[in-house]
PDB file of N, CA and C in Angstrom:
ATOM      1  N   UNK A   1      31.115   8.157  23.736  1.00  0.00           N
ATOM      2  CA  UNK A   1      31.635   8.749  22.528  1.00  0.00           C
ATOM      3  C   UNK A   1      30.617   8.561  21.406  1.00  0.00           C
ATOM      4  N   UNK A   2      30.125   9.906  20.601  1.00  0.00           N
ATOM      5  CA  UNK A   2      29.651   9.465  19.264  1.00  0.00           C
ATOM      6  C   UNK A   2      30.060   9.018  18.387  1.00  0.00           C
ATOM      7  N   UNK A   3      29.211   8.004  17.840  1.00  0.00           N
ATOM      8  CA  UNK A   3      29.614   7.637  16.142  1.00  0.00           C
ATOM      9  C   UNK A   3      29.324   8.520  15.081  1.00  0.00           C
ATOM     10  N   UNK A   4      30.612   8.811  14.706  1.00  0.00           N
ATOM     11  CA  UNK A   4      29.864   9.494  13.039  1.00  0.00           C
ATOM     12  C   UNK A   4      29.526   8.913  11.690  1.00  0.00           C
ATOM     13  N   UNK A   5      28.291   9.316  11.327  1.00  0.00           N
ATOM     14  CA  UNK A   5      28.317   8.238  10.126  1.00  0.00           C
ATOM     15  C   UNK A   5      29.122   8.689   9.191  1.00  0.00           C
ATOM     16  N   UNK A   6      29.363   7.075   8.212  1.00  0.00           N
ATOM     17  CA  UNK A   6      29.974   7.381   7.342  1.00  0.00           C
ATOM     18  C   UNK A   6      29.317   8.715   6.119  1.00  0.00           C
ATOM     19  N   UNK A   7      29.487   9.657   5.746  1.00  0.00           N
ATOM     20  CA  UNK A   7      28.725  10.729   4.927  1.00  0.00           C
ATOM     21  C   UNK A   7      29.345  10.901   3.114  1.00  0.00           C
ATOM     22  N   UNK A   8      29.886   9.557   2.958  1.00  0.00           N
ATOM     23  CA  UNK A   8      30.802   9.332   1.562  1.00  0.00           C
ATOM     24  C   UNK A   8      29.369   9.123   0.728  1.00  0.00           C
ATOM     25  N   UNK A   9      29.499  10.402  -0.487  1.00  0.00           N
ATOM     26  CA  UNK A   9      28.294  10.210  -1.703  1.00  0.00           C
ATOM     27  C   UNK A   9      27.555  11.321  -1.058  1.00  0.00           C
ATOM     28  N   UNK A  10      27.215  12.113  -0.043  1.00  0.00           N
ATOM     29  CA  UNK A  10      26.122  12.657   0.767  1.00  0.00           C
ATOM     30  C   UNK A  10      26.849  14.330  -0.030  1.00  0.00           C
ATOM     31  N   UNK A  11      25.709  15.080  -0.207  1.00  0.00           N
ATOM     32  CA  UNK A  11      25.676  15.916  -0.554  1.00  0.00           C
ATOM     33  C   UNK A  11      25.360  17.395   0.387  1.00  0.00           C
ATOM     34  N   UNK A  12      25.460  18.725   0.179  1.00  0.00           N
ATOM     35  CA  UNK A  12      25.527  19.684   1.412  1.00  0.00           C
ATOM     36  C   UNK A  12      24.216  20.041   0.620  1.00  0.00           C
ATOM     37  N   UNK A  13      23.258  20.782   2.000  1.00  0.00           N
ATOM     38  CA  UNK A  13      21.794  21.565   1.426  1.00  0.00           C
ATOM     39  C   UNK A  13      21.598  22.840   2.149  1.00  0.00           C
ATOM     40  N   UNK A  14      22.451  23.825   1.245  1.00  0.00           N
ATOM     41  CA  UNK A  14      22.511  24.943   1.616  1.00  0.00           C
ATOM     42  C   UNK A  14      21.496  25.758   1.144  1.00  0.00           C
ATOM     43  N   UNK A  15      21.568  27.113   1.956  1.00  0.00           N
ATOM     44  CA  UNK A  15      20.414  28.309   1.493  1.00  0.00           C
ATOM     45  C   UNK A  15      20.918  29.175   0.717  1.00  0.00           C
ATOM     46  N   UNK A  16      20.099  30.264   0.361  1.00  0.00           N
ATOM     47  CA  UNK A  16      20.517  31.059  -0.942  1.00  0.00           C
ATOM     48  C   UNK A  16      21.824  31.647  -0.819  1.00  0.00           C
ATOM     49  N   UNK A  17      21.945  32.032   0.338  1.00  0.00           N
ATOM     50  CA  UNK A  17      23.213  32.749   0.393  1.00  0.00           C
ATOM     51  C   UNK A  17      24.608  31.704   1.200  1.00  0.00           C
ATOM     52  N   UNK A  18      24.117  30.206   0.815  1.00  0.00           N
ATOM     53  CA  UNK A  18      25.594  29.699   0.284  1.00  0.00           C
ATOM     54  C   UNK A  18      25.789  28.922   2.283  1.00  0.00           C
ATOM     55  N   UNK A  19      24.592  29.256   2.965  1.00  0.00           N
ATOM     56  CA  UNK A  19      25.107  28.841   3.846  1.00  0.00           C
ATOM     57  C   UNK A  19      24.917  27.323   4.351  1.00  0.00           C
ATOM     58  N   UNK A  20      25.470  26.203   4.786  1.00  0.00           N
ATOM     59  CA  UNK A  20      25.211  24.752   5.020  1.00  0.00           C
ATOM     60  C   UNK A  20      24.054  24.623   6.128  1.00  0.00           C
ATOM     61  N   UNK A  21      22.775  24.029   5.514  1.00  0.00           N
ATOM     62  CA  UNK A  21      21.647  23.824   6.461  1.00  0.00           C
ATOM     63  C   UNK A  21      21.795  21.935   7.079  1.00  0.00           C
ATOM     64  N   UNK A  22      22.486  21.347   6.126  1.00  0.00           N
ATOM     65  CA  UNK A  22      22.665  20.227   6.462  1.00  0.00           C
ATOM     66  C   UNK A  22      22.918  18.766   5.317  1.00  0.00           C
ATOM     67  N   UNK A  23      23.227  17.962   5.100  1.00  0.00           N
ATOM     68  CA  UNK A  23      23.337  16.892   4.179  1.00  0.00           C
ATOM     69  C   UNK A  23      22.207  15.988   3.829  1.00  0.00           C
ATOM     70  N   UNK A  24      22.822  15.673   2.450  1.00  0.00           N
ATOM     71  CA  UNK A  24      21.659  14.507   1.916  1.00  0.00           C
ATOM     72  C   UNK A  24      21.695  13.301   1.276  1.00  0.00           C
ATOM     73  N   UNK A  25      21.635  12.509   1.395  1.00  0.00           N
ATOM     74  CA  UNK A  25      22.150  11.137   0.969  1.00  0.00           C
ATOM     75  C   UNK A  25      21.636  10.955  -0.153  1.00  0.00           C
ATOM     76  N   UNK A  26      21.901  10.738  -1.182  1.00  0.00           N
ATOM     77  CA  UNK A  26      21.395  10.226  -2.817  1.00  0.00           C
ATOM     78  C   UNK A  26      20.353   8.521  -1.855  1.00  0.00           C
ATOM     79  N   UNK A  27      19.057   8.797  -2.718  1.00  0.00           N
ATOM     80  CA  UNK A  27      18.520   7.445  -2.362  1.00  0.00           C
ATOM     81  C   UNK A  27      18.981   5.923  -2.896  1.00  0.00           C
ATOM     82  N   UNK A  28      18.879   5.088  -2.541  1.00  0.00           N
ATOM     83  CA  UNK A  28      19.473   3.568  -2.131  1.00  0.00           C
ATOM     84  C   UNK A  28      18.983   2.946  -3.220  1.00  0.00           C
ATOM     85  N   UNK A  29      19.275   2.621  -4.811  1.00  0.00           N
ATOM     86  CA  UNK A  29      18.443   1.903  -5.554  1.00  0.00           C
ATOM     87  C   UNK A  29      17.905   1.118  -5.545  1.00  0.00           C
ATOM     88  N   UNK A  30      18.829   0.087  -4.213  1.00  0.00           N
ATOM     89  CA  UNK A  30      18.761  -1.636  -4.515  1.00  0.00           C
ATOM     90  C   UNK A  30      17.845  -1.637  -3.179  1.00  0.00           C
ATOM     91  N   UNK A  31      17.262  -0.656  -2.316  1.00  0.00           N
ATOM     92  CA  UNK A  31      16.182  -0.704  -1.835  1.00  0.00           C
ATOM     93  C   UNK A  31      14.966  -1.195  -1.518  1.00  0.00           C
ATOM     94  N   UNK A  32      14.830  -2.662  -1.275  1.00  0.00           N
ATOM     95  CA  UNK A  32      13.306  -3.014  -1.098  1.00  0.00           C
ATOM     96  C   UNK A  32      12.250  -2.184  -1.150  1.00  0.00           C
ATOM     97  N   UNK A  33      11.291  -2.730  -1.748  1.00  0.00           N
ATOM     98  CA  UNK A  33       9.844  -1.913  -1.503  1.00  0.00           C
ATOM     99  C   UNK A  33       9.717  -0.362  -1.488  1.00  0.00           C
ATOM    100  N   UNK A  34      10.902   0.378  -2.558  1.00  0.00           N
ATOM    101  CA  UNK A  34      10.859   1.998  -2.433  1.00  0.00           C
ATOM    102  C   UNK A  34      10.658   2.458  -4.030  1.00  0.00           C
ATOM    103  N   UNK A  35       9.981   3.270  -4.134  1.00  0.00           N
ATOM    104  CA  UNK A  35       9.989   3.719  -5.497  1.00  0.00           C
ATOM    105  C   UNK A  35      10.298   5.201  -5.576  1.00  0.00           C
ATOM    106  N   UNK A  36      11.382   5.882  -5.885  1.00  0.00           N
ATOM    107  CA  UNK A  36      11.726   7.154  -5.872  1.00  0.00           C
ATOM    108  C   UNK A  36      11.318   7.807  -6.657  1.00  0.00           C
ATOM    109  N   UNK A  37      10.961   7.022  -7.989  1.00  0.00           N
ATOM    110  CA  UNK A  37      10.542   7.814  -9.291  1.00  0.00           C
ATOM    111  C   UNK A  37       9.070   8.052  -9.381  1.00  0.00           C
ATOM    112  N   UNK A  38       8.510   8.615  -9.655  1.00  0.00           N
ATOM    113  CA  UNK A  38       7.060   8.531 -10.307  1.00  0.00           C
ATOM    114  C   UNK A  38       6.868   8.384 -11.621  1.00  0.00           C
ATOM    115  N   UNK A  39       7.523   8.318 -12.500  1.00  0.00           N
ATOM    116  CA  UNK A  39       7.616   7.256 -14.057  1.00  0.00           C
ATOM    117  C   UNK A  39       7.971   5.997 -13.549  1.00  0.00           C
ATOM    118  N   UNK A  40       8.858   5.699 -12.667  1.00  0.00           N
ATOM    119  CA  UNK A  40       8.748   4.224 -12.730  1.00  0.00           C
ATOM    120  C   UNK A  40       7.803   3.522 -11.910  1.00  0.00           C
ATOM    121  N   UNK A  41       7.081   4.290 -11.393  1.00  0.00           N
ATOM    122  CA  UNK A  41       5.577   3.621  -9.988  1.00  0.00           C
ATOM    123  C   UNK A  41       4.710   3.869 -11.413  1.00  0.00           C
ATOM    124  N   UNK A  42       4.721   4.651 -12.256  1.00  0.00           N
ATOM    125  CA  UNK A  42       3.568   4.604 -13.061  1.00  0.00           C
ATOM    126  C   UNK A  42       3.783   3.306 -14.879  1.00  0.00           C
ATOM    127  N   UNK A  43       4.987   3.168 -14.899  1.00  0.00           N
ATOM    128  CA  UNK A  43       5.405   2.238 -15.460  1.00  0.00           C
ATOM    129  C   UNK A  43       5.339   0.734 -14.731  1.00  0.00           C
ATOM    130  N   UNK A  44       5.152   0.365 -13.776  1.00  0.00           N
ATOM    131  CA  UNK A  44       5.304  -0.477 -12.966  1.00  0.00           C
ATOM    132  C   UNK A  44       3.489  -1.059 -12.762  1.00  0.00           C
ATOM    133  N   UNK A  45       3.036   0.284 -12.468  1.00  0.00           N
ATOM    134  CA  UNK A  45       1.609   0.033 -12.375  1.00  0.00           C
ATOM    135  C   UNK A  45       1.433  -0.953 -13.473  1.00  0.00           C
ATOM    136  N   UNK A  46       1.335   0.181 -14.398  1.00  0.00           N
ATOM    137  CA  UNK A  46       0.725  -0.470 -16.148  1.00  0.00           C
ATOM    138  C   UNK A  46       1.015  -1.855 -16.644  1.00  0.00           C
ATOM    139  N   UNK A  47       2.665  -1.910 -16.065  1.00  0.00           N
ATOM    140  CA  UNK A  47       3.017  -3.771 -15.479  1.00  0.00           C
ATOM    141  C   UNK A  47       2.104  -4.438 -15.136  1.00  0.00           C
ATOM    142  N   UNK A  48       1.947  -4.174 -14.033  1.00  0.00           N
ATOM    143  CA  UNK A  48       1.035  -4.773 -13.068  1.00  0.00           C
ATOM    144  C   UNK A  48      -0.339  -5.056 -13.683  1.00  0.00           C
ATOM    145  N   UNK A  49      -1.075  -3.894 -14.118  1.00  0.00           N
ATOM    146  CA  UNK A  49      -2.233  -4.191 -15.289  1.00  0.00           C
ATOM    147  C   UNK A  49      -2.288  -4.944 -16.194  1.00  0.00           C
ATOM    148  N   UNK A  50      -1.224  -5.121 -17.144  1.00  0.00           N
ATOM    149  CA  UNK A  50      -0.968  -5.909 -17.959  1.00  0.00           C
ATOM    150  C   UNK A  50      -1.617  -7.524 -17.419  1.00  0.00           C
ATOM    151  N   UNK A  51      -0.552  -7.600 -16.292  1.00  0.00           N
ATOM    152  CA  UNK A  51      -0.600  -8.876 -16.099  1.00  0.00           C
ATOM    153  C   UNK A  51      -1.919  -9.522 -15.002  1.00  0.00           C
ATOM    154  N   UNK A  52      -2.524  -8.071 -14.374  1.00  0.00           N
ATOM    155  CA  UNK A  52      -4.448  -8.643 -14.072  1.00  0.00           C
ATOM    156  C   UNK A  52      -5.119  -9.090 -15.313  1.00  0.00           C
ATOM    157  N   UNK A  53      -4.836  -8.299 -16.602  1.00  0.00           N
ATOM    158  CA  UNK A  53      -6.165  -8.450 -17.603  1.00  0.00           C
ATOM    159  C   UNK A  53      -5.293  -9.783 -17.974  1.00  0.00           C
ATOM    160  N   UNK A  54      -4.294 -10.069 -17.888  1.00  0.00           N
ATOM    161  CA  UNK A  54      -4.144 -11.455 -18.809  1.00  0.00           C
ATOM    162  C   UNK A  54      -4.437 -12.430 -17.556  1.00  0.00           C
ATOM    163  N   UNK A  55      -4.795 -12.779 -16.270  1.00  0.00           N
ATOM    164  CA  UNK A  55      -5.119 -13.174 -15.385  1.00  0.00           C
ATOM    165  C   UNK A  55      -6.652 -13.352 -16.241  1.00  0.00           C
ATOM    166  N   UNK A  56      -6.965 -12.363 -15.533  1.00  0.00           N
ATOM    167  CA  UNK A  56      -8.315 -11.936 -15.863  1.00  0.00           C
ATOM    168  C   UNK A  56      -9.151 -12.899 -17.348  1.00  0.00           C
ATOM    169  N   UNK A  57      -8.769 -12.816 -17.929  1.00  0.00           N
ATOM    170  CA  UNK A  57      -8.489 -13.409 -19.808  1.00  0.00           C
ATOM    171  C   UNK A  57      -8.536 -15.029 -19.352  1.00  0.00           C
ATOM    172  N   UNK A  58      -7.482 -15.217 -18.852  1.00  0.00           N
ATOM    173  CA  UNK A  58      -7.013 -16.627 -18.742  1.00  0.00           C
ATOM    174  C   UNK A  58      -8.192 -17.527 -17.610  1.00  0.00           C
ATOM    175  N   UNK A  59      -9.062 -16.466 -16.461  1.00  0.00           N
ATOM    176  CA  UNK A  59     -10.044 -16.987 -15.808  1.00  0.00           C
ATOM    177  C   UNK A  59     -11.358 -17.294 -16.555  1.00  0.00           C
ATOM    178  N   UNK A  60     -11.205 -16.561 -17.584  1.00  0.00           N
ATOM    179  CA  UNK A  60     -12.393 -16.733 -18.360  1.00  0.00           C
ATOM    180  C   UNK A  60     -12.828 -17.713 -19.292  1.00  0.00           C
ATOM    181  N   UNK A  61     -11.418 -18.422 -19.731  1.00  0.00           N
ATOM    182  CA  UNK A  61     -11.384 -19.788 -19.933  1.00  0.00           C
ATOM    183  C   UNK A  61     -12.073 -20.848 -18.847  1.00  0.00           C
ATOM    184  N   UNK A  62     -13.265 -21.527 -19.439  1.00  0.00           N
ATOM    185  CA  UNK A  62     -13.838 -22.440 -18.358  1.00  0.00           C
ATOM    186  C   UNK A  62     -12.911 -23.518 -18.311  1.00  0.00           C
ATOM    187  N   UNK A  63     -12.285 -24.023 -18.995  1.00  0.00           N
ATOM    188  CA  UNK A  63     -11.377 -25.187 -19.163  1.00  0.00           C
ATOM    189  C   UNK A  63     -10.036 -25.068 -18.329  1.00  0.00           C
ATOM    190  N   UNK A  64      -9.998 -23.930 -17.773  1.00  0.00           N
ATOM    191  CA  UNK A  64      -8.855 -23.872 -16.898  1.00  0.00           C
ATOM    192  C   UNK A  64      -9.356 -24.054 -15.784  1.00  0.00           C
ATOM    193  N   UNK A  65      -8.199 -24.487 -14.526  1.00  0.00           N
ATOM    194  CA  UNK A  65      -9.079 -24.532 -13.356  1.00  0.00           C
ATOM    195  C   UNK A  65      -8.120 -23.478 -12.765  1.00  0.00           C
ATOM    196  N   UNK A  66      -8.947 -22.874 -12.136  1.00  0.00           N
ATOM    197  CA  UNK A  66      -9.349 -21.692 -11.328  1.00  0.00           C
ATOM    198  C   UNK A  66      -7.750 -21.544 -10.363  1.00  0.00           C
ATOM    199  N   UNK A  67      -7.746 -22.005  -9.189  1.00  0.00           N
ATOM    200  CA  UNK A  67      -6.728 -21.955  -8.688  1.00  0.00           C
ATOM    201  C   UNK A  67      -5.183 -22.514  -9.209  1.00  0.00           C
ATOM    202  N   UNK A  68      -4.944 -23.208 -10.164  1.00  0.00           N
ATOM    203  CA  UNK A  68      -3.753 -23.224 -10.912  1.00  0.00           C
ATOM    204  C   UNK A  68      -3.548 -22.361 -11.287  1.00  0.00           C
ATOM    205  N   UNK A  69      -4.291 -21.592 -12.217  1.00  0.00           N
ATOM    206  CA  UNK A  69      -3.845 -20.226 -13.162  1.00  0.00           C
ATOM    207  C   UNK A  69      -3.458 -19.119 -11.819  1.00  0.00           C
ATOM    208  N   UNK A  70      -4.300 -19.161 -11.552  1.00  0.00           N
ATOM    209  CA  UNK A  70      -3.813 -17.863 -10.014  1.00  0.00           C
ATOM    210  C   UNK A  70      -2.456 -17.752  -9.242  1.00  0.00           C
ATOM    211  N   UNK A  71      -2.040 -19.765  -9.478  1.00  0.00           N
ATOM    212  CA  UNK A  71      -0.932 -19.630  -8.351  1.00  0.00           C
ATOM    213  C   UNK A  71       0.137 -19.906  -9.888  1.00  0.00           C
ATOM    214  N   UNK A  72      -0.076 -20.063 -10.811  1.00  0.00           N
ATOM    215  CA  UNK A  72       0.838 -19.466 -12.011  1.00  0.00           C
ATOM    216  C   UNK A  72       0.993 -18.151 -12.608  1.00  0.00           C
ATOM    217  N   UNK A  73       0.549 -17.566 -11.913  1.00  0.00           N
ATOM    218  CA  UNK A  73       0.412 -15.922 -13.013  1.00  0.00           C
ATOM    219  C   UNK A  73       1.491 -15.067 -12.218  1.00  0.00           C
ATOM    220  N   UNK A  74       1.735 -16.178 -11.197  1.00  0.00           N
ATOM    221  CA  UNK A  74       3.031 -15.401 -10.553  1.00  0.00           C
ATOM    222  C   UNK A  74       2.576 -13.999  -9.698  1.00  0.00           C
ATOM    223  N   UNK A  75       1.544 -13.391 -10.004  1.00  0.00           N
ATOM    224  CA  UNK A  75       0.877 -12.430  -8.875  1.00  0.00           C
ATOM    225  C   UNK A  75       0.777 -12.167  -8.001  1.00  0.00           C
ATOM    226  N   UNK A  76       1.147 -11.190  -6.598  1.00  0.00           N
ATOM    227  CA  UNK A  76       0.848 -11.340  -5.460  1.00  0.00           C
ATOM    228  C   UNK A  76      -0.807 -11.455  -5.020  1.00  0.00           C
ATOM    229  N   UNK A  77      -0.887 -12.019  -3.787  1.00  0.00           N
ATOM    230  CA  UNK A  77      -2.337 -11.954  -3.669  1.00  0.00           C
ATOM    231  C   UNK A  77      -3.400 -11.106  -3.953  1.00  0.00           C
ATOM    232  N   UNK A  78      -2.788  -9.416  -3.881  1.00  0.00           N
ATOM    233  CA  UNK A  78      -3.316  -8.141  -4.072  1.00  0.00           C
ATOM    234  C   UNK A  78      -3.972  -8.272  -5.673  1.00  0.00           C
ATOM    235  N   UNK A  79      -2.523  -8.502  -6.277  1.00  0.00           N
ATOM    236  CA  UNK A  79      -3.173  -8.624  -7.680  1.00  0.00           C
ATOM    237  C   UNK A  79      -4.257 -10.221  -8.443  1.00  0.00           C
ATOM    238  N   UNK A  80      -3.925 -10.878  -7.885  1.00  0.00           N
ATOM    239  CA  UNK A  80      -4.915 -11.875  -7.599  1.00  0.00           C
ATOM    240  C   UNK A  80      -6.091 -12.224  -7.350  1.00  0.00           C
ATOM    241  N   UNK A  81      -6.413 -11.284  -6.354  1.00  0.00           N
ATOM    242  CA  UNK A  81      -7.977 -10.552  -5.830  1.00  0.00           C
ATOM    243  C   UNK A  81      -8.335 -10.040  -6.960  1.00  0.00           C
ATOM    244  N   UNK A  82      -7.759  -8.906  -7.150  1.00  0.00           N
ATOM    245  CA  UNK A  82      -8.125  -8.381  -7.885  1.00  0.00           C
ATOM    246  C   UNK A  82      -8.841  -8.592  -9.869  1.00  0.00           C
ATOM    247  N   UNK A  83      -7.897 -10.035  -9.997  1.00  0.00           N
ATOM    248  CA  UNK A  83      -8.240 -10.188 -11.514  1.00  0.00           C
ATOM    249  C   UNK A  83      -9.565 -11.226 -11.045  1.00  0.00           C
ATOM    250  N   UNK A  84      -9.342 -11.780  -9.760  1.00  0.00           N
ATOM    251  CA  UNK A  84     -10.636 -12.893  -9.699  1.00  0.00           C
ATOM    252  C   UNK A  84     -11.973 -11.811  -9.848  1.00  0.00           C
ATOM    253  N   UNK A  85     -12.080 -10.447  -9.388  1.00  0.00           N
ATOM    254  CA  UNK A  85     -12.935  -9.630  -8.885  1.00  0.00           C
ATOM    255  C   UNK A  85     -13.734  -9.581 -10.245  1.00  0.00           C
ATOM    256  N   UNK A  86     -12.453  -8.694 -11.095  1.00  0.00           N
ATOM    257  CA  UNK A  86     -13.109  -8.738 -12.604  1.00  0.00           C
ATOM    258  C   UNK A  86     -13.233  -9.959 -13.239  1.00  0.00           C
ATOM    259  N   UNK A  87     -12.551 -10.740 -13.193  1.00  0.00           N
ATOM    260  CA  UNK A  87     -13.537 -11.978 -13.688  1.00  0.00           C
ATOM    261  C   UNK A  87     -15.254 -11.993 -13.244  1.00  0.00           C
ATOM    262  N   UNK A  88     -15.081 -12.062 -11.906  1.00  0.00           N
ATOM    263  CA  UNK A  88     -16.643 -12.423 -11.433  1.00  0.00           C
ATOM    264  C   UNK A  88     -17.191 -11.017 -11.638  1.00  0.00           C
ATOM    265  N   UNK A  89     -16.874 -10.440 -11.849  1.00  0.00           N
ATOM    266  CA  UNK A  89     -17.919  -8.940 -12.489  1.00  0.00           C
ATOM    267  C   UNK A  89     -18.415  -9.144 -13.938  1.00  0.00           C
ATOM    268  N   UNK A  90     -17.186  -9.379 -14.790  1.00  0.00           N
ATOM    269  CA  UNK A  90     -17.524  -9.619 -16.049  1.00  0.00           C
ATOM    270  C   UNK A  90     -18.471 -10.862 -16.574  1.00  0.00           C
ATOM    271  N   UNK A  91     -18.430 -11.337 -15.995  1.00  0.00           N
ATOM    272  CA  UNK A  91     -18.842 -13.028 -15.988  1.00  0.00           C
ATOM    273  C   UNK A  91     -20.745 -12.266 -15.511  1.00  0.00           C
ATOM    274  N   UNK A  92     -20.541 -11.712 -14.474  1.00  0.00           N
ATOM    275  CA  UNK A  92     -22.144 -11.720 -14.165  1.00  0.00           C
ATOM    276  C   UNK A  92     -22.804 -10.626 -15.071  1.00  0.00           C
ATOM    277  N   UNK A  93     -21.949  -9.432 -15.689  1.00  0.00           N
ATOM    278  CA  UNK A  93     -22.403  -8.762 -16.741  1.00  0.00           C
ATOM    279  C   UNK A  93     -22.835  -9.445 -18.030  1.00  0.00           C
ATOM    280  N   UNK A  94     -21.837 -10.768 -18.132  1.00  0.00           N
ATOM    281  CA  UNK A  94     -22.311 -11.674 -19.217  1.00  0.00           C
ATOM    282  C   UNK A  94     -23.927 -12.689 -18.892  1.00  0.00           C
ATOM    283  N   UNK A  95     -23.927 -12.793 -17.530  1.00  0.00           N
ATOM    284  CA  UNK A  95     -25.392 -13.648 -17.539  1.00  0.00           C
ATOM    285  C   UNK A  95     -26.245 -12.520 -17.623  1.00  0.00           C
ATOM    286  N   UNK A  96     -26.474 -11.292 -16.925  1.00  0.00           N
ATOM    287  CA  UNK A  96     -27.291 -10.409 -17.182  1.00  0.00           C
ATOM    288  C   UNK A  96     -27.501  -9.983 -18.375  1.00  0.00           C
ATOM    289  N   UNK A  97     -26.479 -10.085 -19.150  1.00  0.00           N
ATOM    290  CA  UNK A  97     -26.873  -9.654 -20.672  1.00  0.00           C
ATOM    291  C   UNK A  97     -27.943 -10.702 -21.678  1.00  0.00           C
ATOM    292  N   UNK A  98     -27.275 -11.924 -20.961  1.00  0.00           N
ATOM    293  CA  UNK A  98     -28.365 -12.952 -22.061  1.00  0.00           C
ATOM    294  C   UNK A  98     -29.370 -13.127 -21.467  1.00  0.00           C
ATOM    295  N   UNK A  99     -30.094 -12.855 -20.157  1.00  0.00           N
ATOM    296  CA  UNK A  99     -31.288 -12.874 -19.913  1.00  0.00           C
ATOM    297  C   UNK A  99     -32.206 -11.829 -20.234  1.00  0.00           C
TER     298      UNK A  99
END
């Protein structure tokens, strides 16, 4: 015997002339790891930026040590890499400049 799913909230996706091609489920907000919007993946980004350059900022302090700030900035590793990267870019643009 088949199961039918439950189809409560699901919407019909018909063609011009009205006829049922099939249903559609409104997407899942509380969704792990999905972003439906593209204002909020691009709001989210700019998040995310925010908080490399203040990474980033905060590595550039010599008086900090290095791996505390990283595993405080709350960052995943991705973004982590990433602010160490520009640190050590910026940092060697700074010795090249004074020589």
């Amino acid at each position: 015997m088949a199961t039918v799913p439950d189809m409560t909230g699901w919407t019909e996706v018909t063609a011009a002339d009205g006829k049922v091609l099939g249903w559609m489920a409104a997407p899942d907000p509380d969704e792990p790891d999905v972003d439906y919007f593209e204002a909020d993946q691009r709001r989210r980004a700019a998040c995310r930026a925010a908080a490399v350059g203040q990474l980033v900022d905060a590595l550039a302090c010599e008086s900090l040590d290095v791996i505390t700030v990283c595993e405080a900035s709350g960052l995943p590793e991705s973004g982590v890499d990433a602010a160490t990267y520009l640190a050590l870019v910026l940092r060697q643009a700074e010795l090249s400049a004074e020589d």
